[in-house]
PDB file of N, CA and C in Angstrom:
ATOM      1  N   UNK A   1      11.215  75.179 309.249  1.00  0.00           N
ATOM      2  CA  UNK A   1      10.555  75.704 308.051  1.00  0.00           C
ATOM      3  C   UNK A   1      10.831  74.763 306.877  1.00  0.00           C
ATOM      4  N   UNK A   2       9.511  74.504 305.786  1.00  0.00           N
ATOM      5  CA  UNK A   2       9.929  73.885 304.769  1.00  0.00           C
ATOM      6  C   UNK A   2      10.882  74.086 304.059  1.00  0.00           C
ATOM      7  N   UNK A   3      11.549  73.446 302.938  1.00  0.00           N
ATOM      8  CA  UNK A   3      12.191  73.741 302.070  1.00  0.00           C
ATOM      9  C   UNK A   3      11.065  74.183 300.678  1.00  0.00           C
ATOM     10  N   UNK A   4      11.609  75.319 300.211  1.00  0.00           N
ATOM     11  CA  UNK A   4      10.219  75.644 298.980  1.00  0.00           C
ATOM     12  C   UNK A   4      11.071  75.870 297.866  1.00  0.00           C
ATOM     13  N   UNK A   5      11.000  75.316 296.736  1.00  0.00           N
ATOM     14  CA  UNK A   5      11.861  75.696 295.848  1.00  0.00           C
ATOM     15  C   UNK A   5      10.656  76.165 294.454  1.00  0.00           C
ATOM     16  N   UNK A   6      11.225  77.127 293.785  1.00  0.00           N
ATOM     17  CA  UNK A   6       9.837  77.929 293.225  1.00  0.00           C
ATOM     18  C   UNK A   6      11.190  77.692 291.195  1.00  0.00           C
ATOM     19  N   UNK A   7      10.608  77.680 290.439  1.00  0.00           N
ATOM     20  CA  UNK A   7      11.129  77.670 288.820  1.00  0.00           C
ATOM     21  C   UNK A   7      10.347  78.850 288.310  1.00  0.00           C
ATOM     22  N   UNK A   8      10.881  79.944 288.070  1.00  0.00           N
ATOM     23  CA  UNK A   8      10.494  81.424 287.323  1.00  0.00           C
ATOM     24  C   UNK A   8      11.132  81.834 286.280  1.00  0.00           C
ATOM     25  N   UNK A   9      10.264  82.699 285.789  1.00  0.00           N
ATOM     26  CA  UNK A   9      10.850  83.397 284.559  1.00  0.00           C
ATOM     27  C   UNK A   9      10.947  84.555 284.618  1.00  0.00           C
ATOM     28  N   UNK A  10      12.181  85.756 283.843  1.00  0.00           N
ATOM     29  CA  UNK A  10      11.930  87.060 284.139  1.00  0.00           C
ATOM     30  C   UNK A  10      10.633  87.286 283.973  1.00  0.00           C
ATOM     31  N   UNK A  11       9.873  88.734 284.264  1.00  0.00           N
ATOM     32  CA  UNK A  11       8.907  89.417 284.127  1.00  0.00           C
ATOM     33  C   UNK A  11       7.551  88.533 283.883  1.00  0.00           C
ATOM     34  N   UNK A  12       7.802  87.439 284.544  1.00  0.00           N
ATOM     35  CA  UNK A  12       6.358  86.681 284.763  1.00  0.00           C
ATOM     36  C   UNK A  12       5.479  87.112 285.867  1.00  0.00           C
ATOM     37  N   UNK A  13       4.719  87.789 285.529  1.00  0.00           N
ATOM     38  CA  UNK A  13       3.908  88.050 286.687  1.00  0.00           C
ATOM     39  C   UNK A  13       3.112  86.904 287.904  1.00  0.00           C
ATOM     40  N   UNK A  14       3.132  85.900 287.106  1.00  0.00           N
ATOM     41  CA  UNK A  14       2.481  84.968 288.272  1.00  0.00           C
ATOM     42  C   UNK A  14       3.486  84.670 289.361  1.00  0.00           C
ATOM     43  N   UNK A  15       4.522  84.680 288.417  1.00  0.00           N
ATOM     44  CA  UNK A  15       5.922  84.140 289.652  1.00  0.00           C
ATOM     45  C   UNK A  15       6.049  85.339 290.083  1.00  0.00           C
ATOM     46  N   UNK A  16       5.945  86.627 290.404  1.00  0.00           N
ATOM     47  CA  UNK A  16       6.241  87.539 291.302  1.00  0.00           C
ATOM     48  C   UNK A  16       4.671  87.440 292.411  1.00  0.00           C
ATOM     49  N   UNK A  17       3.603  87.131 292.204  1.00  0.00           N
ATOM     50  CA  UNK A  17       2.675  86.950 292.728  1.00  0.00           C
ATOM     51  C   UNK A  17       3.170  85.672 293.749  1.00  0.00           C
ATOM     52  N   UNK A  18       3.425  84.671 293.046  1.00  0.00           N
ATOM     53  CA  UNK A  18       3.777  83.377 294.027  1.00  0.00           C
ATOM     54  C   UNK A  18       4.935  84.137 295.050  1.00  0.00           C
ATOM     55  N   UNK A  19       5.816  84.798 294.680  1.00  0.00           N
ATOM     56  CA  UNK A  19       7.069  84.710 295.591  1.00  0.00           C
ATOM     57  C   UNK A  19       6.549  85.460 296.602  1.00  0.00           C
ATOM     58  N   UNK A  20       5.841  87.087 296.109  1.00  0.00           N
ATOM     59  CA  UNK A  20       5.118  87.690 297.187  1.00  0.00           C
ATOM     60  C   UNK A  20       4.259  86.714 298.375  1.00  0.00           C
ATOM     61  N   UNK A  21       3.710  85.765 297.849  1.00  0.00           N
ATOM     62  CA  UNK A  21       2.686  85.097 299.089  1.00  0.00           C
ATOM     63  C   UNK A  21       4.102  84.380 299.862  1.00  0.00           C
ATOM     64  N   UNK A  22       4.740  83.968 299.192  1.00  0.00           N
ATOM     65  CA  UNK A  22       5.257  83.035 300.236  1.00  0.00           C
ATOM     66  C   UNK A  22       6.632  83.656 301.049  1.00  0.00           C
ATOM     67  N   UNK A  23       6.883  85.287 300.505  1.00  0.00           N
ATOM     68  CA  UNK A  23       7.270  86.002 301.088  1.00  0.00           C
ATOM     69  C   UNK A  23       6.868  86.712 302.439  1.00  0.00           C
ATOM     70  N   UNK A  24       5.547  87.281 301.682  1.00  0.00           N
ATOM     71  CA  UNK A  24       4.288  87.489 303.191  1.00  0.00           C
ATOM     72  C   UNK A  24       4.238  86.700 303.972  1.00  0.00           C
ATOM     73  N   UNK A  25       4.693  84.864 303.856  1.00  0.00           N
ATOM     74  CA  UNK A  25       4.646  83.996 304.828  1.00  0.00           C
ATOM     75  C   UNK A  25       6.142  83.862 305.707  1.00  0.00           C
ATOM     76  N   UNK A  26       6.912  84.622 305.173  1.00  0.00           N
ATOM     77  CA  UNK A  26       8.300  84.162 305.993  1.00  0.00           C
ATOM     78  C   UNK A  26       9.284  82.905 305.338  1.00  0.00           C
ATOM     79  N   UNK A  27       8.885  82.305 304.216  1.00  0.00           N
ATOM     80  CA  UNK A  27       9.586  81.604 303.516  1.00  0.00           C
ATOM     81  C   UNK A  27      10.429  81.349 303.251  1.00  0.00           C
ATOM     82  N   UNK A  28      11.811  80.557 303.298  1.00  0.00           N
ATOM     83  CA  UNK A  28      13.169  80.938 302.484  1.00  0.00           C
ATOM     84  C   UNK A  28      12.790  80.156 301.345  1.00  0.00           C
ATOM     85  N   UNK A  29      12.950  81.002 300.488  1.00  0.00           N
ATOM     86  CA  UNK A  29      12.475  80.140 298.905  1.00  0.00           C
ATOM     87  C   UNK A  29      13.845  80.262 298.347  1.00  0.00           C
ATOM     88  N   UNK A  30      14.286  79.128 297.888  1.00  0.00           N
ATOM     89  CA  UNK A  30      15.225  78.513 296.823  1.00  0.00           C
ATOM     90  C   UNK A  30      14.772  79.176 294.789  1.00  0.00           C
ATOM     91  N   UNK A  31      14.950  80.100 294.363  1.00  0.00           N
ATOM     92  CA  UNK A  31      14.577  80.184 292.954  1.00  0.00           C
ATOM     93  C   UNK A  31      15.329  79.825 291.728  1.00  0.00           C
ATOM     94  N   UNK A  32      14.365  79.595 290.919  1.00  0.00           N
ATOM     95  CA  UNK A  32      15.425  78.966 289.953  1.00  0.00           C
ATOM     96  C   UNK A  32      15.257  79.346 288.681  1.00  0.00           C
ATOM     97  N   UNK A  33      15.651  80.463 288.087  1.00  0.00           N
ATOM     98  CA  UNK A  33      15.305  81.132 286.821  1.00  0.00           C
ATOM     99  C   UNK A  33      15.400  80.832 285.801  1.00  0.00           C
ATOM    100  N   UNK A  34      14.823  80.319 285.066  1.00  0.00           N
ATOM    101  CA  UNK A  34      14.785  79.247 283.586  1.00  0.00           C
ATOM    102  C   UNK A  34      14.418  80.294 282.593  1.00  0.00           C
ATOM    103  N   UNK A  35      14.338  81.231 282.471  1.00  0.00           N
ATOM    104  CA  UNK A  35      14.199  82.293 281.129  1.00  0.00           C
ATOM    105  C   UNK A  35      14.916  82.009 280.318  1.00  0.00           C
ATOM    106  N   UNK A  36      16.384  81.140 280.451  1.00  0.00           N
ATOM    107  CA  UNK A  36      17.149  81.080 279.063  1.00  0.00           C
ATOM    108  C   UNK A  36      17.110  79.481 278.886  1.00  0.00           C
ATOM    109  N   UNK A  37      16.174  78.836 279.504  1.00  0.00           N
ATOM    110  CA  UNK A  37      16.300  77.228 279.519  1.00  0.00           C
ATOM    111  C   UNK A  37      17.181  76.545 280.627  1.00  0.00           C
ATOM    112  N   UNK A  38      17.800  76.103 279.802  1.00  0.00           N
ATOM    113  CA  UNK A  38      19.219  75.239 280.332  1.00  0.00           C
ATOM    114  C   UNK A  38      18.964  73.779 281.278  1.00  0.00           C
ATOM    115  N   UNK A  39      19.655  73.071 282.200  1.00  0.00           N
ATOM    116  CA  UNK A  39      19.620  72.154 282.792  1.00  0.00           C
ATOM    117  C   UNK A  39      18.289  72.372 283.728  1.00  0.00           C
ATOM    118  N   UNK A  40      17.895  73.618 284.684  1.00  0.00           N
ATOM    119  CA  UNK A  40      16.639  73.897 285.458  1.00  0.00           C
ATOM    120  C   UNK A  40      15.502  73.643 285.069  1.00  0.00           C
ATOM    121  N   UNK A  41      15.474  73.852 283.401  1.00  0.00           N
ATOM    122  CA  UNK A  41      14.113  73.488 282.935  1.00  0.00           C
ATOM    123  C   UNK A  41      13.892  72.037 282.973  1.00  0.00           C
ATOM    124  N   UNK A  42      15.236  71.656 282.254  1.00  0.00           N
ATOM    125  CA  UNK A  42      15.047  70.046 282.456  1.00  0.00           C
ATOM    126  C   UNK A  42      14.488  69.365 283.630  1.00  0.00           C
ATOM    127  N   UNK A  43      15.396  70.212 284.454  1.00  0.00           N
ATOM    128  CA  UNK A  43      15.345  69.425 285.679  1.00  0.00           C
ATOM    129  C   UNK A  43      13.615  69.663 286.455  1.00  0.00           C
ATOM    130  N   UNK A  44      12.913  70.742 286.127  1.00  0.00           N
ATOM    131  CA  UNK A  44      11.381  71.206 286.433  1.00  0.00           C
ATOM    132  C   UNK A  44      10.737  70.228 285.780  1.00  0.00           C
ATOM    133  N   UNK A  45      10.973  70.294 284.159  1.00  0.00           N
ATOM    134  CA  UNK A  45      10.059  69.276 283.616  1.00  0.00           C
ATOM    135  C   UNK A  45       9.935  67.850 283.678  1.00  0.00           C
ATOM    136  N   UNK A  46      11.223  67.158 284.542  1.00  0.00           N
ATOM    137  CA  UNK A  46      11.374  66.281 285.048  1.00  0.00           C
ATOM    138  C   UNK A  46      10.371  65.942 285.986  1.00  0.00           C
ATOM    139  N   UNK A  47      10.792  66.818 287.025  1.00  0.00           N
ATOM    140  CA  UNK A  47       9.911  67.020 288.231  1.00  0.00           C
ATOM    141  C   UNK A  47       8.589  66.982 288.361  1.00  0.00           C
ATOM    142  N   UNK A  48       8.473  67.572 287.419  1.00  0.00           N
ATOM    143  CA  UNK A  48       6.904  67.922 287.301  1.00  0.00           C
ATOM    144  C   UNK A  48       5.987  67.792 285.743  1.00  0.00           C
ATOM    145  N   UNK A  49       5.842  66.674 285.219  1.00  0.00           N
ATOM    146  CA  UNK A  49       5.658  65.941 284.139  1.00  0.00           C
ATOM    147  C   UNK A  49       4.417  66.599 283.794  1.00  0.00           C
ATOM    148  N   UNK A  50       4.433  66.940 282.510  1.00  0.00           N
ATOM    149  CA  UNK A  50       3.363  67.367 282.012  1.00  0.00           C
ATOM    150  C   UNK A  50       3.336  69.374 282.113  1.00  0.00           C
ATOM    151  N   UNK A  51       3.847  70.168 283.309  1.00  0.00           N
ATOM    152  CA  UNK A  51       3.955  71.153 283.496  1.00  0.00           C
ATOM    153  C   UNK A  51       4.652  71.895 283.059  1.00  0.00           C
ATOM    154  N   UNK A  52       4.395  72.831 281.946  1.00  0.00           N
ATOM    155  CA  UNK A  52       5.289  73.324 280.957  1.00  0.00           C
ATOM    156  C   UNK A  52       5.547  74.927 281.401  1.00  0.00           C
ATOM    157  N   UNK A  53       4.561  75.831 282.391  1.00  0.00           N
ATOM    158  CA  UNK A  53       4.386  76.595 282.920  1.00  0.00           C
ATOM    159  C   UNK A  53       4.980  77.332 284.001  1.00  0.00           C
ATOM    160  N   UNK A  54       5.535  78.771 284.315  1.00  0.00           N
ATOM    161  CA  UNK A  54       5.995  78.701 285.433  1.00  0.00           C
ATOM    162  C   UNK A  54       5.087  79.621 285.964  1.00  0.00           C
ATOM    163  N   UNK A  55       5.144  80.069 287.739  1.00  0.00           N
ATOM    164  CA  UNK A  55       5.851  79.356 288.224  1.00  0.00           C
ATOM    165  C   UNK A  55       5.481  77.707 288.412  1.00  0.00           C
ATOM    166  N   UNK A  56       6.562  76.923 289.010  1.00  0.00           N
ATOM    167  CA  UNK A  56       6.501  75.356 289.340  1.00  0.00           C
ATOM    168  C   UNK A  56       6.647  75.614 290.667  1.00  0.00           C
ATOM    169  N   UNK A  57       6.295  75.250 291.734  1.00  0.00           N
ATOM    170  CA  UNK A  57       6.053  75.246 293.323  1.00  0.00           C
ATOM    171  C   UNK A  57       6.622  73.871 294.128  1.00  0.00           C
ATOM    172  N   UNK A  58       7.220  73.730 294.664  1.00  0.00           N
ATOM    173  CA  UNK A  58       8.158  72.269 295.334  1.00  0.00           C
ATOM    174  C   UNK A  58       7.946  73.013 296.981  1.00  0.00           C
ATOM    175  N   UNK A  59       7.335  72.207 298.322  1.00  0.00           N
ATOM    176  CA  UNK A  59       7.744  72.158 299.415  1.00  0.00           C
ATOM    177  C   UNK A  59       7.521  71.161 299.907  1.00  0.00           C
ATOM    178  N   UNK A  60       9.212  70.937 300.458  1.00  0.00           N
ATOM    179  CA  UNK A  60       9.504  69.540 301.100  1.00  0.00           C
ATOM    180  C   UNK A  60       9.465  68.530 299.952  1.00  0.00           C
ATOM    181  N   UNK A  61       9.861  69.011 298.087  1.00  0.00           N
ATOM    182  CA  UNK A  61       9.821  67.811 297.345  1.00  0.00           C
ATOM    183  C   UNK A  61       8.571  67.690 296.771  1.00  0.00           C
ATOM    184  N   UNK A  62       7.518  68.240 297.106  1.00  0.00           N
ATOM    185  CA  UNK A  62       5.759  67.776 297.012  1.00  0.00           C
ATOM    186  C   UNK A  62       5.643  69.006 296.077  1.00  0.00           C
ATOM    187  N   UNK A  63       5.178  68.652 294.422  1.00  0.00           N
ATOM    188  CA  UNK A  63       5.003  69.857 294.001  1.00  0.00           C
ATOM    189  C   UNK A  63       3.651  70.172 293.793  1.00  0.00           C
ATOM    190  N   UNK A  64       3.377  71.085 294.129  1.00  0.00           N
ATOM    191  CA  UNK A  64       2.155  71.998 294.515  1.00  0.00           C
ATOM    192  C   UNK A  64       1.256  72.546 293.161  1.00  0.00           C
ATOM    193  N   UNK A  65       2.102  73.260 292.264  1.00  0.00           N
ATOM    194  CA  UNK A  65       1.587  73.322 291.114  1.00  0.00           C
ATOM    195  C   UNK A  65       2.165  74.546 290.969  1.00  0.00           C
ATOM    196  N   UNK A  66       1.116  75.704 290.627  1.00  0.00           N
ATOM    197  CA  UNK A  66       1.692  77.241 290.189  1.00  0.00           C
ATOM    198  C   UNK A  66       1.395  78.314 291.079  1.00  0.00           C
ATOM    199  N   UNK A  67       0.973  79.493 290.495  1.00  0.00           N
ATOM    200  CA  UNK A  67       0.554  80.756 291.269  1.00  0.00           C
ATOM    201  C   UNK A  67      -0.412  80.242 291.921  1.00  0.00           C
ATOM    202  N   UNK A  68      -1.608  79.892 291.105  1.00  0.00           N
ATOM    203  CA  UNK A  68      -2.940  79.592 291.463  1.00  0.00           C
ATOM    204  C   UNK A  68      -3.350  78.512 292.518  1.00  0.00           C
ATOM    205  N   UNK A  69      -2.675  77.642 292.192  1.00  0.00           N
ATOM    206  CA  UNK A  69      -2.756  76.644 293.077  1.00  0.00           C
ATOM    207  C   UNK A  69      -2.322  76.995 294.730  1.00  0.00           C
ATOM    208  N   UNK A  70      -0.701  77.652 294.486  1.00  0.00           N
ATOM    209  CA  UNK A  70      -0.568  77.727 295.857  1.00  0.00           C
ATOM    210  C   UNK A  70      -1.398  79.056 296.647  1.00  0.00           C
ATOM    211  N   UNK A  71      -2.030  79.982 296.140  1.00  0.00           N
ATOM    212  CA  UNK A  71      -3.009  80.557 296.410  1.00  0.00           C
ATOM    213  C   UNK A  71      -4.860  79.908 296.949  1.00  0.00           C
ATOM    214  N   UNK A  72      -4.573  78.790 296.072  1.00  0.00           N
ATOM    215  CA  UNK A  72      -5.899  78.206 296.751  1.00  0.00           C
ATOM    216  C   UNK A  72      -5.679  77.489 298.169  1.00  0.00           C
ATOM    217  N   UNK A  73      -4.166  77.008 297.871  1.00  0.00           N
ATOM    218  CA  UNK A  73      -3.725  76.671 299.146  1.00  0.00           C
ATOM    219  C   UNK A  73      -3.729  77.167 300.409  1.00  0.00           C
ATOM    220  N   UNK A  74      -3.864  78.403 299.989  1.00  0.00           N
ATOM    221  CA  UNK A  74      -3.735  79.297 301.302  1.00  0.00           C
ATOM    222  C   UNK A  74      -4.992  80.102 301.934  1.00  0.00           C
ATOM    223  N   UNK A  75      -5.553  80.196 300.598  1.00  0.00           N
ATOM    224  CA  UNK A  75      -7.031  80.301 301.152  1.00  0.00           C
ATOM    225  C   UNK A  75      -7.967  79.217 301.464  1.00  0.00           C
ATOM    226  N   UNK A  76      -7.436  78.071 301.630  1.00  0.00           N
ATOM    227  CA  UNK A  76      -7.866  76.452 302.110  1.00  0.00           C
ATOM    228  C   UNK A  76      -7.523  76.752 303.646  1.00  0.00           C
ATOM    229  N   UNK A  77      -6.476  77.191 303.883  1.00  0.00           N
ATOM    230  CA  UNK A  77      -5.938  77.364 305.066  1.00  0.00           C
ATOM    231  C   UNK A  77      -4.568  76.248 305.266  1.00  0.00           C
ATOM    232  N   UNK A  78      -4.423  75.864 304.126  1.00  0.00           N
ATOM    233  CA  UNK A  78      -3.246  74.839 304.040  1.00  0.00           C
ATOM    234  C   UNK A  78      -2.043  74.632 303.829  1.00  0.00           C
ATOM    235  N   UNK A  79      -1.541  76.009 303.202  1.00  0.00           N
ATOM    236  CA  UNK A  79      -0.287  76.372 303.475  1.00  0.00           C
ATOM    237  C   UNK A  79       0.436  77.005 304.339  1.00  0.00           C
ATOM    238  N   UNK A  80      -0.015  77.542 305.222  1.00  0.00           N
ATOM    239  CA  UNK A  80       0.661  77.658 306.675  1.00  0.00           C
ATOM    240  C   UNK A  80       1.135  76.348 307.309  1.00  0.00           C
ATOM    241  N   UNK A  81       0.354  75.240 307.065  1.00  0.00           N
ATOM    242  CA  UNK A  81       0.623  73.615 307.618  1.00  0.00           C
ATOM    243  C   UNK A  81       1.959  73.141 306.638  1.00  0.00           C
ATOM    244  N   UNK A  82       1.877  73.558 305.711  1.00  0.00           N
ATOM    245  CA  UNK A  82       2.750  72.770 304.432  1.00  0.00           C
ATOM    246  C   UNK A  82       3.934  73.349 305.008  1.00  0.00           C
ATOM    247  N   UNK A  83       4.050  75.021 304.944  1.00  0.00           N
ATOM    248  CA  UNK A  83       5.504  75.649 305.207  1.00  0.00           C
ATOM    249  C   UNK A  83       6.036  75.820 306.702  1.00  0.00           C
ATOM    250  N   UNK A  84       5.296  75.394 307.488  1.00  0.00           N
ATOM    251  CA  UNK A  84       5.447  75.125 309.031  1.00  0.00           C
ATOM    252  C   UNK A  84       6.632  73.339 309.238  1.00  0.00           C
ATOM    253  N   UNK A  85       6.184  72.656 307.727  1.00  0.00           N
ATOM    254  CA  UNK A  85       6.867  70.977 308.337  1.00  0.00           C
ATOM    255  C   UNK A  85       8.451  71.150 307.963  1.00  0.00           C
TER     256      UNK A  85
END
């Protein structure tokens, strides 16, 4: 199984939407709660340049984008392939 590492905020609804899908998939997701900032954000906005938004989506290192994205992913039929490597 991939490694998926997901950057959330309390009571963000998109990030409870993302975790649900990739929960429904069997996932072990890594989370990383940035509601009060600190080094995680850094380390997201590092990661992912330009993306100020959570959630932030990482599997296998490859970041994916947000809710939406990894939802299109899956209705592509392409994230079952992503969280399978």
């Amino acid at each position: 199984m991939a490694k998926v590492e997901i950057y959330t905020k309390a009571y963000c609804p998109y990030c409870a939407r993302a975790l649900r899908l990739l929960d429904s998939k069997g996932a072990a997701v890594e989370e990383y709660d940035i509601t009060m900032g600190g080094p995680k954000r850094a380390e997201m906005l590092e990661r992912a340049p330009g993306a100020s938004t959570v959630p932030q989506i990482f599997i296998d290192g490859r970041h994916v984008g947000g809710s939406d994205d990894l939802a299109a992913l899956d209705r592509a039929g392409e994230l079952d392939a992503l969280l399978a490597a």
